[in-house]
N, C-alpha and C. Protein backbone atom coordinates (compact mmCIF):
# COMPACT_ATOMS: atom_id res chain seq x y z
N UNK A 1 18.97 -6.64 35.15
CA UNK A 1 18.83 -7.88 34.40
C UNK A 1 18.93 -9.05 35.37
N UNK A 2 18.16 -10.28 35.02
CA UNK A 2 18.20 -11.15 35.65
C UNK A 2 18.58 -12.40 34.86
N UNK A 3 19.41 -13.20 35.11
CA UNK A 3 19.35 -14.74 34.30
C UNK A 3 18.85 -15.74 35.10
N UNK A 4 18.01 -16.80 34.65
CA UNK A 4 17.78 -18.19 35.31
C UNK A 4 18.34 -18.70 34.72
N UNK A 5 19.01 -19.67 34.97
CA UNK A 5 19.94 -20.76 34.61
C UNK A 5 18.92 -22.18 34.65
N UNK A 6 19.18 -22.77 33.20
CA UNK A 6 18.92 -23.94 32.96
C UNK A 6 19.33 -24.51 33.68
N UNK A 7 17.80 -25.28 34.33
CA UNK A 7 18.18 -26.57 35.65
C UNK A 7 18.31 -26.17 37.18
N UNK A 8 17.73 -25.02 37.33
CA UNK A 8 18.53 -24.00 38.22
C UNK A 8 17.05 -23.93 39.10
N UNK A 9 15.47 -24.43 38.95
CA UNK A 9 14.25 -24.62 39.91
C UNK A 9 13.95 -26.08 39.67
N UNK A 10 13.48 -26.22 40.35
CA UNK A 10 12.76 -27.62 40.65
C UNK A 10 11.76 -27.85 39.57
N UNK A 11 11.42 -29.13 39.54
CA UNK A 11 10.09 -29.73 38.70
C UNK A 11 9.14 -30.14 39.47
N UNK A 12 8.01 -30.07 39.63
CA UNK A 12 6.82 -30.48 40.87
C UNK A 12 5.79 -31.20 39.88
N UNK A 13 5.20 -32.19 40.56
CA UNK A 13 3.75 -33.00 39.90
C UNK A 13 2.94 -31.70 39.78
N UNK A 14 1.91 -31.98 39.32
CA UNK A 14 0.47 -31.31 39.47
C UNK A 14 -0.19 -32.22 40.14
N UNK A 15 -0.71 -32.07 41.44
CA UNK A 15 -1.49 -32.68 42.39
C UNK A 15 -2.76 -33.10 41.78
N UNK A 16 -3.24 -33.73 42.68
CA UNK A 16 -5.00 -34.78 41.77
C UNK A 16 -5.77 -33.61 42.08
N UNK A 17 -5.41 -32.21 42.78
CA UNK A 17 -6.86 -31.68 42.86
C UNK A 17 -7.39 -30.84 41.83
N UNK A 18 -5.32 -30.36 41.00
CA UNK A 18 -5.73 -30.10 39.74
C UNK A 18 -5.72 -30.44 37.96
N UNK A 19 -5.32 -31.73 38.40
CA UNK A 19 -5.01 -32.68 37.43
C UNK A 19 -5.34 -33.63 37.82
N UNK A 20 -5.69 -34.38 36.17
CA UNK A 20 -6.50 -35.98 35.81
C UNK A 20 -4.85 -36.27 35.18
N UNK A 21 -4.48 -37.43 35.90
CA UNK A 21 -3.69 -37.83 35.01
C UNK A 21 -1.93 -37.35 35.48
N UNK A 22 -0.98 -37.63 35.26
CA UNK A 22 0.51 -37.38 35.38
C UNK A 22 0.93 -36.14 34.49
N UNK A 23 1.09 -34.80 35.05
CA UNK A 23 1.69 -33.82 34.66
C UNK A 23 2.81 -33.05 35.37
N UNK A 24 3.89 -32.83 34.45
CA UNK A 24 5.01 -32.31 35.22
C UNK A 24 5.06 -30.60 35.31
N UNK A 25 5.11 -29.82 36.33
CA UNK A 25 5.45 -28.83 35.76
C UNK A 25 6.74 -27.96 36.03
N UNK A 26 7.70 -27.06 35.09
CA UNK A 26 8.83 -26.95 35.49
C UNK A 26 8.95 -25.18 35.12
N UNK A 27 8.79 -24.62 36.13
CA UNK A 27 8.90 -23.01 36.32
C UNK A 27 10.09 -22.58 35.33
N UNK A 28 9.65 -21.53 34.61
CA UNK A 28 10.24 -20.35 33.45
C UNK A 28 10.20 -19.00 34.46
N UNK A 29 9.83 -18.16 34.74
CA UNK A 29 9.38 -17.44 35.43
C UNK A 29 8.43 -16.54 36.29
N UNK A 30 8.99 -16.36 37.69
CA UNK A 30 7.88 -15.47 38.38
C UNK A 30 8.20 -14.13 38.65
N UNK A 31 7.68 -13.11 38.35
CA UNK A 31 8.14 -12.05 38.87
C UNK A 31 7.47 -11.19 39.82
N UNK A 32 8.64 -10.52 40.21
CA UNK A 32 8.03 -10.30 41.51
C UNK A 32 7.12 -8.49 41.29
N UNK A 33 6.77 -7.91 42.13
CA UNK A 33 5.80 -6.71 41.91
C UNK A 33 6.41 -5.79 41.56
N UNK A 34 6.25 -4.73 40.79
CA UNK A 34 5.00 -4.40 40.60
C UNK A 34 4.65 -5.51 39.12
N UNK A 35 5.17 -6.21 38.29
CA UNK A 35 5.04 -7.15 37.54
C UNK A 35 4.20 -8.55 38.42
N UNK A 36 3.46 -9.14 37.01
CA UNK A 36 2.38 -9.85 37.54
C UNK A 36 2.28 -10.73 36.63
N UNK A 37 3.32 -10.86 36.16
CA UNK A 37 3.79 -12.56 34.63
C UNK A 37 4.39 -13.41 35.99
N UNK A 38 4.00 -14.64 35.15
CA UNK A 38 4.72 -16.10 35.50
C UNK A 38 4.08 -16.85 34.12
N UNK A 39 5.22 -17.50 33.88
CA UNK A 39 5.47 -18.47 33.08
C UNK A 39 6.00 -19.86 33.41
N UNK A 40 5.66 -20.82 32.42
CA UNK A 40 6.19 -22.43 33.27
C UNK A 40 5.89 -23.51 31.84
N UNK A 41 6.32 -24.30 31.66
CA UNK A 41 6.60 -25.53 31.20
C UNK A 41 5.53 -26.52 31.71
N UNK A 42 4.60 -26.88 31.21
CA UNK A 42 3.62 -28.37 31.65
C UNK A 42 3.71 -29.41 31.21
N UNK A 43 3.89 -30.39 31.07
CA UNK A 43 4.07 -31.78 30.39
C UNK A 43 3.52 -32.56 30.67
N UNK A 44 2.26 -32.81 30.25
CA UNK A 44 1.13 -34.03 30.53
C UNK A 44 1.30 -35.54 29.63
N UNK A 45 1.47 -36.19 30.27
CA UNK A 45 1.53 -37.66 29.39
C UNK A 45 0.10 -38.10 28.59
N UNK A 46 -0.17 -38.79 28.09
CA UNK A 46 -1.12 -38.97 27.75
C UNK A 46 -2.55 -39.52 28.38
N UNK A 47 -3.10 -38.78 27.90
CA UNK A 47 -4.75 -39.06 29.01
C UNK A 47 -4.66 -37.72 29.77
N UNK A 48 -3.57 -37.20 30.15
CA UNK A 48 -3.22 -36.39 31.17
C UNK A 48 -4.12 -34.87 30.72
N UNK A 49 -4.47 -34.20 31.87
CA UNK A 49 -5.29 -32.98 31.82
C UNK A 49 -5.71 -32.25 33.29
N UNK A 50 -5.56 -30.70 33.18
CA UNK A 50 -5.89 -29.83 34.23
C UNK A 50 -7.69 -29.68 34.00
N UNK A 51 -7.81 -29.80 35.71
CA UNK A 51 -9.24 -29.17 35.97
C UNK A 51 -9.95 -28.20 35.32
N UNK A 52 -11.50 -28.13 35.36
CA UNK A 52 -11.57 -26.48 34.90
C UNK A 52 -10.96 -25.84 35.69
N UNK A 53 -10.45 -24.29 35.10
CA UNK A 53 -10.22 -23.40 35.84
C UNK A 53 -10.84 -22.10 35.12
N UNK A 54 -10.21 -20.77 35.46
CA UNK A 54 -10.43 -19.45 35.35
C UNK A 54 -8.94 -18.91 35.56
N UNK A 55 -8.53 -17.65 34.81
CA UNK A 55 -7.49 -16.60 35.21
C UNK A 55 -8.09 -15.79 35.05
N UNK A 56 -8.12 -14.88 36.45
CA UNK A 56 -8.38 -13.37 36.19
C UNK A 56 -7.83 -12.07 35.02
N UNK A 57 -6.56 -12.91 34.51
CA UNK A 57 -6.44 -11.69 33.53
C UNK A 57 -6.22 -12.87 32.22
N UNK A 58 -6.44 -14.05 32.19
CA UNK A 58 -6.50 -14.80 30.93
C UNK A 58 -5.16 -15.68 30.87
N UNK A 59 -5.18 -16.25 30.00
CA UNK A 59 -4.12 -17.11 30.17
C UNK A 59 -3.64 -17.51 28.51
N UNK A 60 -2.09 -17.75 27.99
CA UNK A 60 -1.58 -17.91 26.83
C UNK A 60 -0.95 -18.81 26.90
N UNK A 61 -1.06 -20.02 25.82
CA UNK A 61 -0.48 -21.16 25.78
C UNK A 61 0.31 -21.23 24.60
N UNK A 62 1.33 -21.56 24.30
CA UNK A 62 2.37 -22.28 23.82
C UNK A 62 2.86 -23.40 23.44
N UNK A 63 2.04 -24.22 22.32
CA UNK A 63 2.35 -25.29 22.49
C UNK A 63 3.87 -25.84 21.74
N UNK A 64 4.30 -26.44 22.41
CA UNK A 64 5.86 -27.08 22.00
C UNK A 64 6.33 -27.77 21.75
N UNK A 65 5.67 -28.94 21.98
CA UNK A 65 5.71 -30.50 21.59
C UNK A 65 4.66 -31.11 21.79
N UNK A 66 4.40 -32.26 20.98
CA UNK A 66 3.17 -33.26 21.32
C UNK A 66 2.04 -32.74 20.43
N UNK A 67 0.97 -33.34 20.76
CA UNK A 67 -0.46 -32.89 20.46
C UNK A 67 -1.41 -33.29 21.71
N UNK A 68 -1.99 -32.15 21.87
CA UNK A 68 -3.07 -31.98 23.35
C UNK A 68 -4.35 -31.68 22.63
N UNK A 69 -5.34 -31.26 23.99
CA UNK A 69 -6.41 -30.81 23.49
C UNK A 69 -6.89 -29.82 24.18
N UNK A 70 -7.71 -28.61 24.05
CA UNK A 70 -8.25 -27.18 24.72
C UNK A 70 -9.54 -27.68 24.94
N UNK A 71 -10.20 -27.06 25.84
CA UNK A 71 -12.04 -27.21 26.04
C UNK A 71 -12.69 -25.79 26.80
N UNK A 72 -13.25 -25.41 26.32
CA UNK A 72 -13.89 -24.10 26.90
C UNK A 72 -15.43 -24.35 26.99
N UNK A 73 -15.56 -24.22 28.42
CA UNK A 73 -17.31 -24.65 29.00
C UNK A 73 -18.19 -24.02 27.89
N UNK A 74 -18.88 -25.24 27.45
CA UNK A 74 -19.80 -25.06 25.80
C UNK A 74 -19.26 -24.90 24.68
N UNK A 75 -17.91 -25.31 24.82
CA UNK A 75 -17.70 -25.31 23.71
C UNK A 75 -17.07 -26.59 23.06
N UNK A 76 -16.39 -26.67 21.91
CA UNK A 76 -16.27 -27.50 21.47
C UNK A 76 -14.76 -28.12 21.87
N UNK A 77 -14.83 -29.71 21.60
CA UNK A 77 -12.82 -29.74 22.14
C UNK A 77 -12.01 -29.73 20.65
N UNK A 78 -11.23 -28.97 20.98
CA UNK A 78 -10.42 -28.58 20.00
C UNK A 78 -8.80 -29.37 20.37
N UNK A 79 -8.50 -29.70 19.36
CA UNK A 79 -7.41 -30.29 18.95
C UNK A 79 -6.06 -29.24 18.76
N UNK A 80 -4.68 -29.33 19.72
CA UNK A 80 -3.50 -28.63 19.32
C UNK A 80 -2.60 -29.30 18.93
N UNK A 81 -1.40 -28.97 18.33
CA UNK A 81 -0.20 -29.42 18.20
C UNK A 81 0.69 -28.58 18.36
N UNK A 82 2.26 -28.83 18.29
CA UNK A 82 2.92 -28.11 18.48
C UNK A 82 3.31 -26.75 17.25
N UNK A 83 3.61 -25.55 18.09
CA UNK A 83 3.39 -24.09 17.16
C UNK A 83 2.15 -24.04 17.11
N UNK A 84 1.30 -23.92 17.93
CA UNK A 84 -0.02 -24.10 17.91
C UNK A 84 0.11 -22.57 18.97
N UNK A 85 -0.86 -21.85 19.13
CA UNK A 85 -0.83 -20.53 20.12
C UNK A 85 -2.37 -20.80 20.31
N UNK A 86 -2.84 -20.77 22.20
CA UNK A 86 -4.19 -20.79 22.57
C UNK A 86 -4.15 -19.33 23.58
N UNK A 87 -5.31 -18.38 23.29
CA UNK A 87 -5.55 -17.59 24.30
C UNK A 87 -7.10 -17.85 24.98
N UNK A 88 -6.72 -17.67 26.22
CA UNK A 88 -8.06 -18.02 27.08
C UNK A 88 -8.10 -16.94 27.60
N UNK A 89 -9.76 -15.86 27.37
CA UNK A 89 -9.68 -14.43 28.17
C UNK A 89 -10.07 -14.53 29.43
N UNK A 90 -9.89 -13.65 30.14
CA UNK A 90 -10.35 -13.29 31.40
C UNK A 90 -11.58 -14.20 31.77
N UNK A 91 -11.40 -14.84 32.89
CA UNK A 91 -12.45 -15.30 33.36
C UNK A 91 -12.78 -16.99 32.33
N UNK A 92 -12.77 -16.85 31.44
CA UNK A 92 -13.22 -18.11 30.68
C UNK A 92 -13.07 -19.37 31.21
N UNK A 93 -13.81 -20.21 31.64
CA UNK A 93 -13.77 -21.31 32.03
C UNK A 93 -13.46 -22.77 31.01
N UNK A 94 -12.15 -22.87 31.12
CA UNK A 94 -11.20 -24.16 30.10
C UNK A 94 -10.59 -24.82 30.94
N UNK A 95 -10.04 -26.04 29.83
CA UNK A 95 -8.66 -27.09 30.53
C UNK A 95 -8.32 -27.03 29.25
N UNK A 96 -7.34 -28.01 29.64
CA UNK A 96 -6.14 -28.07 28.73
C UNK A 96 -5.13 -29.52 28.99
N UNK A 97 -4.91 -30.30 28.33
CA UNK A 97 -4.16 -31.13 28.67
C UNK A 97 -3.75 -31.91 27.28
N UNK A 98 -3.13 -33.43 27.50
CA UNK A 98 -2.69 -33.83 26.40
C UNK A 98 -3.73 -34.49 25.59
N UNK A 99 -3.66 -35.51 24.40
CA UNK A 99 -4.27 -36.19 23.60
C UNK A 99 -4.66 -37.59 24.47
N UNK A 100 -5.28 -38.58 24.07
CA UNK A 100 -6.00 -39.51 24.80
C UNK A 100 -4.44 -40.24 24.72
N UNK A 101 -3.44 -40.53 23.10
CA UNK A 101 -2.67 -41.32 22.88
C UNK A 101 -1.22 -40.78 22.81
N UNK A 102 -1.51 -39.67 23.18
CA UNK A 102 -0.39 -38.46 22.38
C UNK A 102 -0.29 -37.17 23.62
N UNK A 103 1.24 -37.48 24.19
CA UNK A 103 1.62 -36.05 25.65
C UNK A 103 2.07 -35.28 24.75
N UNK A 104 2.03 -33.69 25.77
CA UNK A 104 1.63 -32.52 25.07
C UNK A 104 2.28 -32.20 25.88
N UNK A 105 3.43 -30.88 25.70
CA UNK A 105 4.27 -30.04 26.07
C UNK A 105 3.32 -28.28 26.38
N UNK A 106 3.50 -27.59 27.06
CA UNK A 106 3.46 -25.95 26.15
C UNK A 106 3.88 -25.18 27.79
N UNK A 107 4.37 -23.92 27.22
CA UNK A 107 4.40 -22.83 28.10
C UNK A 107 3.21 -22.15 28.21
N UNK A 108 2.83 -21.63 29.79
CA UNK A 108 1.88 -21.08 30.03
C UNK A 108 1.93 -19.83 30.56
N UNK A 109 1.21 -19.05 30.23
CA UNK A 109 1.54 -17.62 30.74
C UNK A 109 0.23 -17.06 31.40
N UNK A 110 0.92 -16.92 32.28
CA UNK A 110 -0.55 -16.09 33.04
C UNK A 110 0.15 -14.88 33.94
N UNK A 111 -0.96 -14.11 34.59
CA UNK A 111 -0.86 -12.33 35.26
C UNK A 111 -1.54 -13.24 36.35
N UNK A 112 -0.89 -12.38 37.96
CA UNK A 112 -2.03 -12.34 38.69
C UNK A 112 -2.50 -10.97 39.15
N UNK A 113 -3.87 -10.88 39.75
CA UNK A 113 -4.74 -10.46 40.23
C UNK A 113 -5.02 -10.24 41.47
N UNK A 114 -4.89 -9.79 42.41
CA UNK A 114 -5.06 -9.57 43.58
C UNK A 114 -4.61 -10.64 44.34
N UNK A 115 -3.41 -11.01 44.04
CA UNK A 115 -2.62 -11.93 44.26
C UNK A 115 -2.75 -13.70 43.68
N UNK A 116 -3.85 -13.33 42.87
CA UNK A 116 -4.04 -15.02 42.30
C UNK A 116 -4.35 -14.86 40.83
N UNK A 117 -3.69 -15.90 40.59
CA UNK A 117 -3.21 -15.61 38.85
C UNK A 117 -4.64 -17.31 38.39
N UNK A 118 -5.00 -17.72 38.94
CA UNK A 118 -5.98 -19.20 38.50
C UNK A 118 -6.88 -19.76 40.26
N UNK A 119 -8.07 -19.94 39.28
CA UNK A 119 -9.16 -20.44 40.76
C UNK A 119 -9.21 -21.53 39.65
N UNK A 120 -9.14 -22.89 40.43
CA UNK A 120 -9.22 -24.36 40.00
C UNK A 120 -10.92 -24.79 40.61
N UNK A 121 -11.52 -25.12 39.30
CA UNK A 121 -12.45 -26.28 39.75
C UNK A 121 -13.18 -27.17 39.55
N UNK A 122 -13.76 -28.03 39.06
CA UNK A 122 -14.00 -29.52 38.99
C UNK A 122 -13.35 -29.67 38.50
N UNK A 123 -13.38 -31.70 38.12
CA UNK A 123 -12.64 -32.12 37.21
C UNK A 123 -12.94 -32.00 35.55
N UNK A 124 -12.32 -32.58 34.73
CA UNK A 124 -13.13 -32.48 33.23
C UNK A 124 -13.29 -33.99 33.29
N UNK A 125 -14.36 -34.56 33.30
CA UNK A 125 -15.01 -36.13 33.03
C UNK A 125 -14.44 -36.54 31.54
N UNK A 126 -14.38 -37.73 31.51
CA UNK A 126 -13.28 -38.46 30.35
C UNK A 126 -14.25 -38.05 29.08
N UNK A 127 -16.13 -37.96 29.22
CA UNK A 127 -17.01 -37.37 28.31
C UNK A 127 -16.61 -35.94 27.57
N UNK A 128 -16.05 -35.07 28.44
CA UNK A 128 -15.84 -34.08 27.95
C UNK A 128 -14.42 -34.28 27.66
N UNK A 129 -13.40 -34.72 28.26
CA UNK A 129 -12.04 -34.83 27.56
C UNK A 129 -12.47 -35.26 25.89
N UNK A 130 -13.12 -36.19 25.74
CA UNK A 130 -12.71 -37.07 24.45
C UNK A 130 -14.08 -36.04 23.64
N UNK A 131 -14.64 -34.88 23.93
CA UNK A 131 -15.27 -33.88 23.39
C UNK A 131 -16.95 -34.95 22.95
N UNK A 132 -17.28 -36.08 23.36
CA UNK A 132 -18.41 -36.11 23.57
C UNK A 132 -19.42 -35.67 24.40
């Protein structure tokens, strides 16, 4: 058994290469091999949002506070709130971040893959944030 103790890792920005906008993120857990979960806490203020990306084995969101928004390449932007559950499969190309007026909380869960659990890339243009 293992415990983490509340308060017990650091909190880090999300850098501009994969975020539009001010997001905090604050590690839940990583584990180590043969296990391939990590989990974490994101907190985007408003406007705030991650790049496209991809997870090789998909990715599960949690939302916990706030209201954000999901986008999956061609598709439509969809609106969350909190108790809200998003799964993104394998490979699918999404972001995720908060509301234009309204920051958004959630836990994220992802596996990695041959040692990488997310490939980051472009940005999402404010057209596609606001789902025009």
């Amino acid at each position: 058994m293992e415990i983490t103790r509340n308060g017990s890792q650091a909190s880090s920005l999300g850098g501009p290469e994969n975020f539009t906008g001010h997001a905090r993120r604050d590690p839940i857990h990583t584990s180590a091999a043969p296990s391939r979960l990590a989990a974490g806490y994101v907190t985007f203020d408003p406007g705030a949002r991650t790049t496209w990306h991809t997870h090789p084995v998909g990715q599960l969101l949690i939302i916990t506070a706030g209201a954000g928004r999901v986008g999956t390449w061609g598709g439509a932007v969809e609106e969350v709130k909190a108790g809200d559950v998003v799964w993104f499969a394998p490979e699918e190309k999404h972001w995720h971040g908060a509301g234009p007026d309204t920051g958004m909380t959630h836990i994220a869960v992802t596996e990695m893959e041959d040692g990488s659990a997310v490939d980051w890339l472009e940005p999402v243009t404010d057209d596609q944030f606001l789902g025009r």
